[in-house]
Protein backbone atom coordinates (compact mmCIF):
# COMPACT_ATOMS: atom_id res chain seq x y z
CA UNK A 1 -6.31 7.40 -13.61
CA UNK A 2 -8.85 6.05 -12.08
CA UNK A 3 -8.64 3.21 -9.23
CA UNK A 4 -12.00 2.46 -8.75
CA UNK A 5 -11.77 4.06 -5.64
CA UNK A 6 -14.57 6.81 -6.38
CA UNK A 7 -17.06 5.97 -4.10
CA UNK A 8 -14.68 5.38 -0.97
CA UNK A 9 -16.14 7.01 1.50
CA UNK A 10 -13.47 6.64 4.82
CA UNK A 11 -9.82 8.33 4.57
CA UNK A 12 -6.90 7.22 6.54
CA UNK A 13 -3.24 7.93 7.22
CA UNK A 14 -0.96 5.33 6.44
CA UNK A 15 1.76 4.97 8.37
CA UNK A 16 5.60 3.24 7.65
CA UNK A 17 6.71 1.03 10.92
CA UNK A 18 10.31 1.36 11.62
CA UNK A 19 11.67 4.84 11.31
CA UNK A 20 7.85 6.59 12.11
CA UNK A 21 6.26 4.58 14.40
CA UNK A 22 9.93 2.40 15.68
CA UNK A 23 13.19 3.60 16.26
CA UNK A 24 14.77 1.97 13.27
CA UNK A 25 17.54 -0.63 14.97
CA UNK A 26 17.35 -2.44 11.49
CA UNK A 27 15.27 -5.26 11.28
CA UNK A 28 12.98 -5.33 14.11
CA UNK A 29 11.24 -8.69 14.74
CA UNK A 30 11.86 -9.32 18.67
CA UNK A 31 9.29 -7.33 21.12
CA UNK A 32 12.53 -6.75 23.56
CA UNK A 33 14.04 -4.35 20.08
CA UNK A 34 10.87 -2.57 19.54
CA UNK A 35 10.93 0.91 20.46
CA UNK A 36 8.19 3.25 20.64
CA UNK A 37 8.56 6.55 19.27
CA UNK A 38 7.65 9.62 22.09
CA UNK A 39 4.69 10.69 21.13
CA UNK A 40 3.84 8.28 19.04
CA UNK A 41 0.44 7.50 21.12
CA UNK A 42 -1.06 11.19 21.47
CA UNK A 43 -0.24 11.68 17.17
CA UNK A 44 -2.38 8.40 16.45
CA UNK A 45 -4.85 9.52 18.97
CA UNK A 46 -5.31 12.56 17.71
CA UNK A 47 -5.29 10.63 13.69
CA UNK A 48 -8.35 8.48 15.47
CA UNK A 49 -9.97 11.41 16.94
CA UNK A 50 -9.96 13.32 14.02
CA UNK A 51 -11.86 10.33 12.25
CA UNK A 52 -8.90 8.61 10.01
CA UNK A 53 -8.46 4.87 10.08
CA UNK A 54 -4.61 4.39 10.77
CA UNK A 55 -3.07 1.54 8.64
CA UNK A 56 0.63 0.52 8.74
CA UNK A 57 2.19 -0.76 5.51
CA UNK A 58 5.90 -1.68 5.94
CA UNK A 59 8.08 -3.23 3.41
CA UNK A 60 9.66 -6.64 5.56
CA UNK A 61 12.67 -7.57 3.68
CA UNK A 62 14.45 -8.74 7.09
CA UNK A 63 11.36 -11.77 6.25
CA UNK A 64 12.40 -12.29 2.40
CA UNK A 65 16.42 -12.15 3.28
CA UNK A 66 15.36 -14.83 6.31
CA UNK A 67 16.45 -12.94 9.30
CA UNK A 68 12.96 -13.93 10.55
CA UNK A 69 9.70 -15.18 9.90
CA UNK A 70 6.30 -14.45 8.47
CA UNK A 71 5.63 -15.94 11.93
CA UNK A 72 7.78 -13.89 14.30
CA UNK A 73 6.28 -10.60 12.58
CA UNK A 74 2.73 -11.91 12.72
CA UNK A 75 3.54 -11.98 16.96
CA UNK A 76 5.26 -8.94 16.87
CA UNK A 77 2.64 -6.90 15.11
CA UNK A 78 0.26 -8.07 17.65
CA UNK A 79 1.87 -7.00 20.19
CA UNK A 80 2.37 -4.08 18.75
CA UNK A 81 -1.50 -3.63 17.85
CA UNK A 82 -2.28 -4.97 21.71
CA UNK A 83 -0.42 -1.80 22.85
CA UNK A 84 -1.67 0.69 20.47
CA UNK A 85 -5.23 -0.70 21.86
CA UNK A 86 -4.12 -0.34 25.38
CA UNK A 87 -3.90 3.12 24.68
CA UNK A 88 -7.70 3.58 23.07
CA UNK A 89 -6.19 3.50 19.47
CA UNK A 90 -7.30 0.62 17.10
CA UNK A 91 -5.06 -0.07 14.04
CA UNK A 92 -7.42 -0.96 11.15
CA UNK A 93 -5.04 -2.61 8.98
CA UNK A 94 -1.53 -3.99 8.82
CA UNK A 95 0.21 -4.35 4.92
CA UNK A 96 3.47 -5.81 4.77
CA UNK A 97 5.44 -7.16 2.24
CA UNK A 98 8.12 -9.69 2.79
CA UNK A 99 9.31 -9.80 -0.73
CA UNK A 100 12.92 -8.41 -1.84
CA UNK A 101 13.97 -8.59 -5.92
CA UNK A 102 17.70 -9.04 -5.09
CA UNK A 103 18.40 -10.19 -1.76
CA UNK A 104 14.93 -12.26 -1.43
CA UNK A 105 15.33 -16.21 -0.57
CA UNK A 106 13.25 -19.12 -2.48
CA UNK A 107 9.89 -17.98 -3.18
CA UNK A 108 10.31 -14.61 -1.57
CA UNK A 109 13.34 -13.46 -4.27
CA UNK A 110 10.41 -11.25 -6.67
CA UNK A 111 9.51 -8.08 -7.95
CA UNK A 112 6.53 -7.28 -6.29
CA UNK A 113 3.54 -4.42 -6.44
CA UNK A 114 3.40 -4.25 -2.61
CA UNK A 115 7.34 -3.62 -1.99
CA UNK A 116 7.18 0.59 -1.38
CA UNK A 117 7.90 2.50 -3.55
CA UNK A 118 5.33 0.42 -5.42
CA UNK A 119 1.66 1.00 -4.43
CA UNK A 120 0.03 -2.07 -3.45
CA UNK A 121 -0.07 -2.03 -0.45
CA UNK A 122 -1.93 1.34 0.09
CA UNK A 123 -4.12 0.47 -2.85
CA UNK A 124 -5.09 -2.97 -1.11
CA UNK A 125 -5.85 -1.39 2.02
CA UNK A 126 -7.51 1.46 0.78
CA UNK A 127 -9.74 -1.74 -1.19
CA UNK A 128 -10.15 -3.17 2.13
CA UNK A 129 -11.41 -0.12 3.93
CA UNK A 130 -13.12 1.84 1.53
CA UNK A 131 -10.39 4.70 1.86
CA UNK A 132 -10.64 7.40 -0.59
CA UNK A 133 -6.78 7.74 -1.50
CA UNK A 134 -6.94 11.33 -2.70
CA UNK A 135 -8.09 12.36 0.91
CA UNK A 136 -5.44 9.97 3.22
CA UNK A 137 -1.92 10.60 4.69
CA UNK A 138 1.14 9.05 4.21
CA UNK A 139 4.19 9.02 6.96
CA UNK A 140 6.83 7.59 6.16
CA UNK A 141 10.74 7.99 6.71
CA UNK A 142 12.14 6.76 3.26
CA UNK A 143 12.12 8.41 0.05
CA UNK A 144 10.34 4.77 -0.92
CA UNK A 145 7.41 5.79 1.46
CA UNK A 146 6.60 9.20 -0.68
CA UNK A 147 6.92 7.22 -4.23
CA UNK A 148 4.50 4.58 -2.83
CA UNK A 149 1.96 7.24 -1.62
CA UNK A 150 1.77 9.49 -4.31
CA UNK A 151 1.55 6.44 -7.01
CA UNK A 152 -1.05 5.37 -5.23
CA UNK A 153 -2.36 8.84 -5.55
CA UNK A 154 -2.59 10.16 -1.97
CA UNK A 155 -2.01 13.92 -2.23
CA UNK A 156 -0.73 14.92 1.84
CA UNK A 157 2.75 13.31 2.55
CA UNK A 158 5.11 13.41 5.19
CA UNK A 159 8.59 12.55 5.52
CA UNK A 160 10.03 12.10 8.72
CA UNK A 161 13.82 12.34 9.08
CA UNK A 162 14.81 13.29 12.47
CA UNK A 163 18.23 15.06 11.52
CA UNK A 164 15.83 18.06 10.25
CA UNK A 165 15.43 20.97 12.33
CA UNK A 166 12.88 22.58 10.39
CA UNK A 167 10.02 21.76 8.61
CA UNK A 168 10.94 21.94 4.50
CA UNK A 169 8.01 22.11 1.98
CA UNK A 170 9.75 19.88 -1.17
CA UNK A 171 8.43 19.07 -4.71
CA UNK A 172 5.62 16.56 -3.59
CA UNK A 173 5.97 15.96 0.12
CA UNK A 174 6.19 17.58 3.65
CA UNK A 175 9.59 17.03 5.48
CA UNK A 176 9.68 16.58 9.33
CA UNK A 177 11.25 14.92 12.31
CA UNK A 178 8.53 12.95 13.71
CA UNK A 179 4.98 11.60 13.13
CA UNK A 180 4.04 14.08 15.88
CA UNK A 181 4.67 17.02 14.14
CA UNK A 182 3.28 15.13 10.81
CA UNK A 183 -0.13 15.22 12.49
CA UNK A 184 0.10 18.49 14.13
CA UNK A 185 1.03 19.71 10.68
CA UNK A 186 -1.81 18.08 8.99
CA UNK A 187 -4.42 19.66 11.60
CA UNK A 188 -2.93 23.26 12.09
């Protein structure tokens, strides 16, 4: 099927938040609970290097239950851009989606194309950037993560669990235990 992405020129590795980029404490909103992966610099330096744009798309449902706020994430993801600049990486795009079809309050209570394993918010950002999908990386630590990239038809995905102690080829995706070896993976 055709996205109308044919003429996309850029490719990109997108990239889940907590789990691949954050350890995972479960519903991260607060700078003080937002740990940085080791090695999580040098893999999206070497992404940058190597010519992909690096966009994060993260499914929020800690915003759509009402543990926080649109607000509180918007601060927290700059922050967290602010230090991936620090160290000469620029994020190109940041997808979220709040939304949660059962557990979702008031307006936020929806099915929704952007909640992984639904590809929205790949196929938005790849809109954005001008990403051909069939080129771009996916990282991500849920089984959600690999559903969302290869329906949005991105052929090179990783899944990062860090109770692996070797790397597994599976039906459609790469297993791993961090984004590091992801990359290094990719690029070998």
């Amino acid at each position: 099927m055709d996205k109308g992405l044919t003429k996309a020129s850029s490719k990109a590795f997108f990239l889940d938040r907590d789990g691949v980029i954050n350890v995972d404490h479960g519903y991260v909103h607060k700078i003080k609970d937002f740990e940085f992966f080791p090695g999580v610099f040098e893999a999206c330096q070497i992404i940058a290097q190597a010519g992909f744009k690096i966009v994060i798309v993260t499914n929020q449902a800690g915003i759509g239950r009402g543990y926080y706020t649109e607000q509180e994430f918007n601060e927290l993801t700059s922050w967290m851009v602010e230090q991936f600049e620090q160290q000469g990486v620029s994020i190109s795009e940041v997808q979220f989606c709040p939304h949660h079809a059962e557990s979702g309050i008031g307006h936020y209570k929806q099915e929704c194309s952007h909640r992984k394993p639904n590809p929205g918010m790949l196929l938005t950002a790849a809109k954005n950037l001008n990403i051909c999908l069939n080129q771009s990386v996916l990282v991500g630590d849920k089984y959600s993560d690999m559903y969302a990239g290869a329906n949005a038809g991105v052929e090179a995905l990783f899944y990062v669990n860090k109770n692996e102690l070797e790397v597994k080829e599976s039906d459609f995706f790469t297993r791993c235990h961090s984004l590091h070896q992801a990359v290094t993976l990719f690029f070998d």
